[in-house]
C-alpha atoms as a PDB file:
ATOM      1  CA  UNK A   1    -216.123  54.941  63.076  1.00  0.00           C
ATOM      2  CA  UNK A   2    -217.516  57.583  65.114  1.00  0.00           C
ATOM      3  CA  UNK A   3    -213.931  58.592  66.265  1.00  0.00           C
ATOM      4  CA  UNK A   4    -212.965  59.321  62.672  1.00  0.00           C
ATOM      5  CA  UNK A   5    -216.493  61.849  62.634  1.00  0.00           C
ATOM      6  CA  UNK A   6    -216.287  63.353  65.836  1.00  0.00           C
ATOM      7  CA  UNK A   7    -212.507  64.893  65.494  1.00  0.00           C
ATOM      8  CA  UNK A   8    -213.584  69.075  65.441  1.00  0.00           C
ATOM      9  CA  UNK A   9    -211.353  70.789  62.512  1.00  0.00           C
ATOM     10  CA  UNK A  10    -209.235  73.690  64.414  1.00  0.00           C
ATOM     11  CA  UNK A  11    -208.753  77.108  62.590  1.00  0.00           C
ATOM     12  CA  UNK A  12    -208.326  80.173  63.217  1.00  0.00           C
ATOM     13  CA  UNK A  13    -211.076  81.903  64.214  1.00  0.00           C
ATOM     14  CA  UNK A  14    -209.695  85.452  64.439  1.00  0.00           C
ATOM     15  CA  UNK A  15    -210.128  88.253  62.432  1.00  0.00           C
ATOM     16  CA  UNK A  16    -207.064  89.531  59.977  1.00  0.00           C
ATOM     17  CA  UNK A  17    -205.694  92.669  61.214  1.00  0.00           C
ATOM     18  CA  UNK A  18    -207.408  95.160  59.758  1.00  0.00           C
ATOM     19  CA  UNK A  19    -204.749  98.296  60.403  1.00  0.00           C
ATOM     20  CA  UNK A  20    -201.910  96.103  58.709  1.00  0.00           C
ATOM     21  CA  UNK A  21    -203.495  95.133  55.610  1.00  0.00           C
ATOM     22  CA  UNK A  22    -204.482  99.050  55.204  1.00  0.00           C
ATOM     23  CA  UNK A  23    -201.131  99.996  56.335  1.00  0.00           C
ATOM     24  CA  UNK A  24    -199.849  97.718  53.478  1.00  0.00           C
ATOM     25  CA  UNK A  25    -201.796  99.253  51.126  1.00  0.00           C
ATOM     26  CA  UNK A  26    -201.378 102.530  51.824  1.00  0.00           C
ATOM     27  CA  UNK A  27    -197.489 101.996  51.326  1.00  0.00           C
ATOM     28  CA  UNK A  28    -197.759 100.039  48.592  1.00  0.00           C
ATOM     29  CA  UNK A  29    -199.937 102.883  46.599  1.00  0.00           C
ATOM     30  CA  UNK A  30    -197.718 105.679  47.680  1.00  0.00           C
ATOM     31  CA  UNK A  31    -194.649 103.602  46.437  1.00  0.00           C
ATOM     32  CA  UNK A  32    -196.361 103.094  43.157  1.00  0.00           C
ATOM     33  CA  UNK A  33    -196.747 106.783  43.099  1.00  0.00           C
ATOM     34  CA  UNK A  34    -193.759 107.883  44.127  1.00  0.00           C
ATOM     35  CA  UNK A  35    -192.042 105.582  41.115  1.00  0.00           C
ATOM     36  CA  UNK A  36    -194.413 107.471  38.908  1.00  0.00           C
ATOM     37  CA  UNK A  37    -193.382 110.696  39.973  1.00  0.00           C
ATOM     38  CA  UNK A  38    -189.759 109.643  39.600  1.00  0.00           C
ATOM     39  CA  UNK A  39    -190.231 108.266  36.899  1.00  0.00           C
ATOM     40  CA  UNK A  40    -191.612 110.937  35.089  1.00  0.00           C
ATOM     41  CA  UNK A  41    -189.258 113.966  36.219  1.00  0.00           C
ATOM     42  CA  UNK A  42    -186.218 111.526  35.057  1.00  0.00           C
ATOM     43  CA  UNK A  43    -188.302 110.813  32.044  1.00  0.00           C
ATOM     44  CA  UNK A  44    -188.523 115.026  31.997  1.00  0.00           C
ATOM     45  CA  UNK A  45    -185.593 115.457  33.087  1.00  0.00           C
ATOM     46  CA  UNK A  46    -183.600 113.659  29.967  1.00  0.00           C
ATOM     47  CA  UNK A  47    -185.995 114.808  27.476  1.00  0.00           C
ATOM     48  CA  UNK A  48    -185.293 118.646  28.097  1.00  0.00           C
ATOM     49  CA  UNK A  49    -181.698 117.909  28.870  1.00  0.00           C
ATOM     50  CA  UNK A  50    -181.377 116.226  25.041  1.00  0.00           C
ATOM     51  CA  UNK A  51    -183.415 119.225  23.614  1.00  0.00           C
ATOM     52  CA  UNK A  52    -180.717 121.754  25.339  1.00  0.00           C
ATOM     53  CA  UNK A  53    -177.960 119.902  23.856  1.00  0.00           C
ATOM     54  CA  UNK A  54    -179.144 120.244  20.077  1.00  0.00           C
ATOM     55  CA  UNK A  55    -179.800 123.316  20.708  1.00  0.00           C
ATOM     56  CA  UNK A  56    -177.072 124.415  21.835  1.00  0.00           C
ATOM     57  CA  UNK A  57    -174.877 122.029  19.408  1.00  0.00           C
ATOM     58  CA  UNK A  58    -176.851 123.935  16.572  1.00  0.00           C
ATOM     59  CA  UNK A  59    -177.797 121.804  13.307  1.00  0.00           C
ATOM     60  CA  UNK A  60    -176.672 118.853  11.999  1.00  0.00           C
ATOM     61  CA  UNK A  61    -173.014 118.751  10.521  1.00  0.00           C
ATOM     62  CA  UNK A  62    -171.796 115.658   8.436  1.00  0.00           C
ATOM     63  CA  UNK A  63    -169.125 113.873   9.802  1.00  0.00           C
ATOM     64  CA  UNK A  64    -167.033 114.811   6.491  1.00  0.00           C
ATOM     65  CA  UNK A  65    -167.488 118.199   6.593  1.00  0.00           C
ATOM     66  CA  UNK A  66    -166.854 118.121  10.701  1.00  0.00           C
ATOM     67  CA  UNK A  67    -163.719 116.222   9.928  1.00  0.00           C
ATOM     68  CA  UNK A  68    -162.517 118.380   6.904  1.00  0.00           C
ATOM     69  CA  UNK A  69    -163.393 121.569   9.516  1.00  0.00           C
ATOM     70  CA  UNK A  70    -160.769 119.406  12.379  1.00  0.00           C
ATOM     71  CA  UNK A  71    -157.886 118.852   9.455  1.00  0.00           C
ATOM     72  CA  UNK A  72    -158.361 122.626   8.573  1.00  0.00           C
ATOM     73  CA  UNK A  73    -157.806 123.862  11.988  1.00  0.00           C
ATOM     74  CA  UNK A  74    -155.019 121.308  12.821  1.00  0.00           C
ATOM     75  CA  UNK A  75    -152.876 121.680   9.779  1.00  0.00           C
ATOM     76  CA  UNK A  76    -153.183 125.749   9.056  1.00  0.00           C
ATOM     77  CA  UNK A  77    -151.700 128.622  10.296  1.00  0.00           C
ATOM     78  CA  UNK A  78    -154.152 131.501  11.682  1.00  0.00           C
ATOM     79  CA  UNK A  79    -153.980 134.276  13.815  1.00  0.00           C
ATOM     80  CA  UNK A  80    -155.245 134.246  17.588  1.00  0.00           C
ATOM     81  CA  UNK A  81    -154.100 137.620  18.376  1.00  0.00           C
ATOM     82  CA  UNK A  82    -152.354 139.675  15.901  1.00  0.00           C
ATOM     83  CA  UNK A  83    -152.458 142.887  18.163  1.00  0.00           C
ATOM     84  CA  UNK A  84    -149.727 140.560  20.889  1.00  0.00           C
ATOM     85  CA  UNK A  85    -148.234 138.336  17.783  1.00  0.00           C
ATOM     86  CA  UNK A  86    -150.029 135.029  18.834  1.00  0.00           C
ATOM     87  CA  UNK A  87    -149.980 132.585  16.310  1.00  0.00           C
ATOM     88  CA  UNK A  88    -151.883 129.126  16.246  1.00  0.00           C
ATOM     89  CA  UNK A  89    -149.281 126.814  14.252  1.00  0.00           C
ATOM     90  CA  UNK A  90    -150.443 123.656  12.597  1.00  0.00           C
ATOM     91  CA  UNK A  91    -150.290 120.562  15.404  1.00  0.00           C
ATOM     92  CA  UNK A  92    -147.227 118.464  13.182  1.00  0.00           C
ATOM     93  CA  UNK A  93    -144.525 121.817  12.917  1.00  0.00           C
ATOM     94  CA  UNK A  94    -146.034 122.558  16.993  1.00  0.00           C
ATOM     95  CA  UNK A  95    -144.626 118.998  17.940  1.00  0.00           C
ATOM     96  CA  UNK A  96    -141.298 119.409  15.972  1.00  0.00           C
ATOM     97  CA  UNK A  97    -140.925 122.611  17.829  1.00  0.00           C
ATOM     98  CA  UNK A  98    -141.956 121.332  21.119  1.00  0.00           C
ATOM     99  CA  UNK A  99    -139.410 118.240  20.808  1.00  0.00           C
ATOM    100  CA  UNK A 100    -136.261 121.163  19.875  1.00  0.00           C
ATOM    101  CA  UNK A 101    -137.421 122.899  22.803  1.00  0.00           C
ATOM    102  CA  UNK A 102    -137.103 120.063  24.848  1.00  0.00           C
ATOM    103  CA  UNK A 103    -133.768 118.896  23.709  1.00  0.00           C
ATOM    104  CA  UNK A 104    -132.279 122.104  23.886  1.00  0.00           C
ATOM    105  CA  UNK A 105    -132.745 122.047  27.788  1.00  0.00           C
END
């Protein structure tokens, strides 16, 4: 029975390494930092970005009124520059025109 008392329990007796675990740390706090940083100019960053765009897009136009605006500007004849006798013609008589123009080559 005394064998079973007298067996010594090995461990390690030496100290961590001090310069590593600060090391660690040290990296570990300026990488949570840094992703704060980043995180925050992006967060910036997309924030003033959206603000420019409605801004610059100007107010809100229904999508009924935008479309009407689109069929207006298709489908009509207006001038672009009546000083050199530029015309915009409406998109459906542009294709015809086009497609004659082709053939006729």
């Amino acid at each position: 029975m005394s064998s079973l008392h007298s067996h010594e329990i090995n461990h390690d007796t030496n100290m961590p390494n001090q310069s590593m675990i600060w090391l660690s740390y040290t990296a570990a706090s300026l990488f949570v930092i840094a992703s704060f940083i980043f995180v925050f100019y992006f967060y910036q960053t997309t924030r003033s970005n959206e603000q420019a765009k409605k801004e610059w897009y100007g107010s809100y136009v229904p999508l009924e009124q935008l479309r009407l605006y689109e069929s207006e500007q298709l489908h009509t004849y207006q001038w672009v520059d009546q000083a050199k006798g530029l015309v915009k013609v409406p998109i459906d008589i542009a294709m015809v025109e086009l497609v004659k123009e082709h053939k006729s080559k």
